[in-house]
Every structure is written in structure tokens, then in C-alpha cells.
Protein backbone atom coordinates (compact mmCIF):
# COMPACT_ATOMS: atom_id res chain seq x y z
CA UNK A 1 23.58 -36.75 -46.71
CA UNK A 2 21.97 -34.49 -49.30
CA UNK A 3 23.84 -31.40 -49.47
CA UNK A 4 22.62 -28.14 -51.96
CA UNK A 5 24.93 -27.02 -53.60
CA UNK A 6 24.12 -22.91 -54.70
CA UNK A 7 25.45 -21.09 -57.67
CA UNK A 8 25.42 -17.96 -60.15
CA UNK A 9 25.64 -15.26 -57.62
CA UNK A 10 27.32 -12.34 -58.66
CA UNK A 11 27.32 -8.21 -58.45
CA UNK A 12 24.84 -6.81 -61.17
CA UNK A 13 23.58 -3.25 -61.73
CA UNK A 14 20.26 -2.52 -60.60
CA UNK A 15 17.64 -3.65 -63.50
CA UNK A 16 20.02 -6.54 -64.40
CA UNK A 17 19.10 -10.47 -64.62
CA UNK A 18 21.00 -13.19 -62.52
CA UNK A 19 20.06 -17.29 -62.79
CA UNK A 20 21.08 -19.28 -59.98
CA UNK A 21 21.50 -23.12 -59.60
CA UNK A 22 20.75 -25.51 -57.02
CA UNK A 23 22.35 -28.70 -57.25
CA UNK A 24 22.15 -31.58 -54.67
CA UNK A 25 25.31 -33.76 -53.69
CA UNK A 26 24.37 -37.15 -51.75
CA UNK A 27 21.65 -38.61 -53.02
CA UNK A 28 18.62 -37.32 -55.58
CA UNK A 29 16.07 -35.39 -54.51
CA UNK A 30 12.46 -34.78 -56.20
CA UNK A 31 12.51 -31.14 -57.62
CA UNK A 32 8.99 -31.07 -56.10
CA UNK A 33 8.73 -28.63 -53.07
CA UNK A 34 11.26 -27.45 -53.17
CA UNK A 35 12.29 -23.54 -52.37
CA UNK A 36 14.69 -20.33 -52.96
CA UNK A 37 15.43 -18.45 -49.83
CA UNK A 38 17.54 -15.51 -48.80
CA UNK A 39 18.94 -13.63 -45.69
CA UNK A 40 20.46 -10.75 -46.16
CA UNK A 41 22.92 -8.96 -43.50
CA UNK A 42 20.87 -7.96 -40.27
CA UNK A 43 17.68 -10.10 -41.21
CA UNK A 44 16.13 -13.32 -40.93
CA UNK A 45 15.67 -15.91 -44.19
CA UNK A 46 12.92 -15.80 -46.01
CA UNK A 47 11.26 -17.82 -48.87
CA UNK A 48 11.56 -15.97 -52.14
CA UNK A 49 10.16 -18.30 -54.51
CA UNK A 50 8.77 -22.28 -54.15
CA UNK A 51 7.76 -24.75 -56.14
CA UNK A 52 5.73 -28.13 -55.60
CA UNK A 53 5.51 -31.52 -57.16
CA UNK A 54 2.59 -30.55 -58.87
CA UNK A 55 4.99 -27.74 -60.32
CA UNK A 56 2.89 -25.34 -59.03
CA UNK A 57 4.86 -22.47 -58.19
CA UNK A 58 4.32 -19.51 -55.32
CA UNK A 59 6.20 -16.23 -54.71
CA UNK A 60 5.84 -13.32 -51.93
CA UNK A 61 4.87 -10.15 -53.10
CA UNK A 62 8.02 -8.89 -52.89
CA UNK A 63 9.75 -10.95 -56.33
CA UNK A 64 6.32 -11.57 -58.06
CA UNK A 65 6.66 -11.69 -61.53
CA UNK A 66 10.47 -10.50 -61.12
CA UNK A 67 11.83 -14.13 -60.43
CA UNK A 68 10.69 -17.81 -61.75
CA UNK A 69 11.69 -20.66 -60.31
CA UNK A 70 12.09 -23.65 -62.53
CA UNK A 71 13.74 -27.22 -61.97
CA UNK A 72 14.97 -29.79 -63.97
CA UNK A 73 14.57 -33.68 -62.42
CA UNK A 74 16.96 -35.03 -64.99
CA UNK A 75 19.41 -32.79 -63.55
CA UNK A 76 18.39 -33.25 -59.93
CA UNK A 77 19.01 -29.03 -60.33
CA UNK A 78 16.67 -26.46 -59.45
CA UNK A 79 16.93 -22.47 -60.88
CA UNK A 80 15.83 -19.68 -59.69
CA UNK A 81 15.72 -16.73 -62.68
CA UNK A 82 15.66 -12.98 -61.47
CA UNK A 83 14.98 -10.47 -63.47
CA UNK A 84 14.50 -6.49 -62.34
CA UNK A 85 16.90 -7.00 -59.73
CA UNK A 86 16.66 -3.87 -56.66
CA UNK A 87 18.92 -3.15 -54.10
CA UNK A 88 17.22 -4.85 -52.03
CA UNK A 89 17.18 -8.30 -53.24
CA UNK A 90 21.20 -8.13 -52.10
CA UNK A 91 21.10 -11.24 -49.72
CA UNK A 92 22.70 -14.32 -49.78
CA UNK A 93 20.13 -17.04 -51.79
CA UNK A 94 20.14 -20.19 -50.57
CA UNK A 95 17.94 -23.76 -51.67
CA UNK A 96 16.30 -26.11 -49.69
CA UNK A 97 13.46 -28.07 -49.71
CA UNK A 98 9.95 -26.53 -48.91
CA UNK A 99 10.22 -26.84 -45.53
CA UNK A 100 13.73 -26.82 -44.81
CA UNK A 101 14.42 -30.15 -44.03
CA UNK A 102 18.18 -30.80 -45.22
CA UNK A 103 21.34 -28.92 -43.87
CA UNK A 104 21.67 -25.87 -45.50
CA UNK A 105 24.32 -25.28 -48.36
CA UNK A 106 26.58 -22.61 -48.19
CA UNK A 107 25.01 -19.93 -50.49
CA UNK A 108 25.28 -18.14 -53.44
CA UNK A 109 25.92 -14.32 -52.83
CA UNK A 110 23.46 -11.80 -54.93
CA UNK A 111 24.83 -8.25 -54.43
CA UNK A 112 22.64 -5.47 -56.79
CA UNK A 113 24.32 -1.88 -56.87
CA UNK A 114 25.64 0.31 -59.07
């Protein structure tokens, strides 16, 4: 059963950069839609940044041109760079495909404060 695996969560100062990886366990996946979310304490998931087979790539107002999200099919790994970070962006980022169709991984934890 294909299983993401999330990493490169961390604490970083407001303004700082994180990357985080998505890696699947199971079986290989196509890096095509595929998607970052994140839920942070009190709120529901949401999609912060997606990415088709076309490698077209889509991202709420709320990360635009903060975070990229990138993936590499010899890898069967898919990033998600974020640059700018707020305190608000502290959530736990998870990967799944776009929909979610897989069980989700356990998450990376992205905590920005100072």
C-alpha cells in the first residue's frame, strides 16, 4: 500500500527557508498530481501547493510565490520549497496525491517563531 513518507520539518525564525520531502513506500507513484497540504492546530487541511502531470503547478494565495513545489520521478520524491516563512504557515505539512486518494503519512511538523 503506498504510504508518503514526509520530511524536513523543523523550527525556523520567521523569514527563514525550509524544503520538505515526500517520499512514497509501497509501490511508485507518478509525481503528476500530486499535492502539499497542511493542518495546523484548531483547523482543517488545506492544499498549499499542487502539481500535475503536465507539471503544471497551482498555489492558494496564501504561499504564492513563497513556496514551489517540485518533484523528481527518478526519485519517486516530491519537494515542497518555502521560502518567507510567517507564523502562520506553523502546521503540520503533509503529501498526498491531488485528490487525496492514499492513506495519509504521518507528517512533517513546520513550526515558524522566533
Amino acid at each position: 500500500q503506498v504510504q508518503p513518507v514526509e520530511s524536513g520539518g523543523g523550527l525556523v525564525q520567521p523569514g527563514g527557508s525550509l524544503s520538505l520531502s515526500c517520499a512514497t513506500s509501497g509501490r511508485r507513484f507518478s509525481i503528476g498530481g500530486m499535492g502539499w497540504y497542511r493542518q495546523a492546530p484548531g483547523k482543517q487541511r488545506e492544499l498549499v501547493a499542487r502539481i500535475s502531470s503536465g507539471g503544471t503547478t497551482n498555489y492558494p494565495d496564501s504561499v504564492k510565490g513563497r513556496f514551489t513545489i517540485s518533484g523528481d520521478n527518478a526519485k519517486n520524491t516530491v519537494y515542497l520549497q518555502m521560502n518567507s516563512l510567517k507564523p502562520e504557515d506553523t502546521a503540520v505539512y503533509y503529501c498526498n496525491t491531488y485528490p487525496p486518494t492514499v492513506p495519509w503519512g504521518q507528517g512533517t511538523q513546520v513550526t515558524v517563531s522566533s
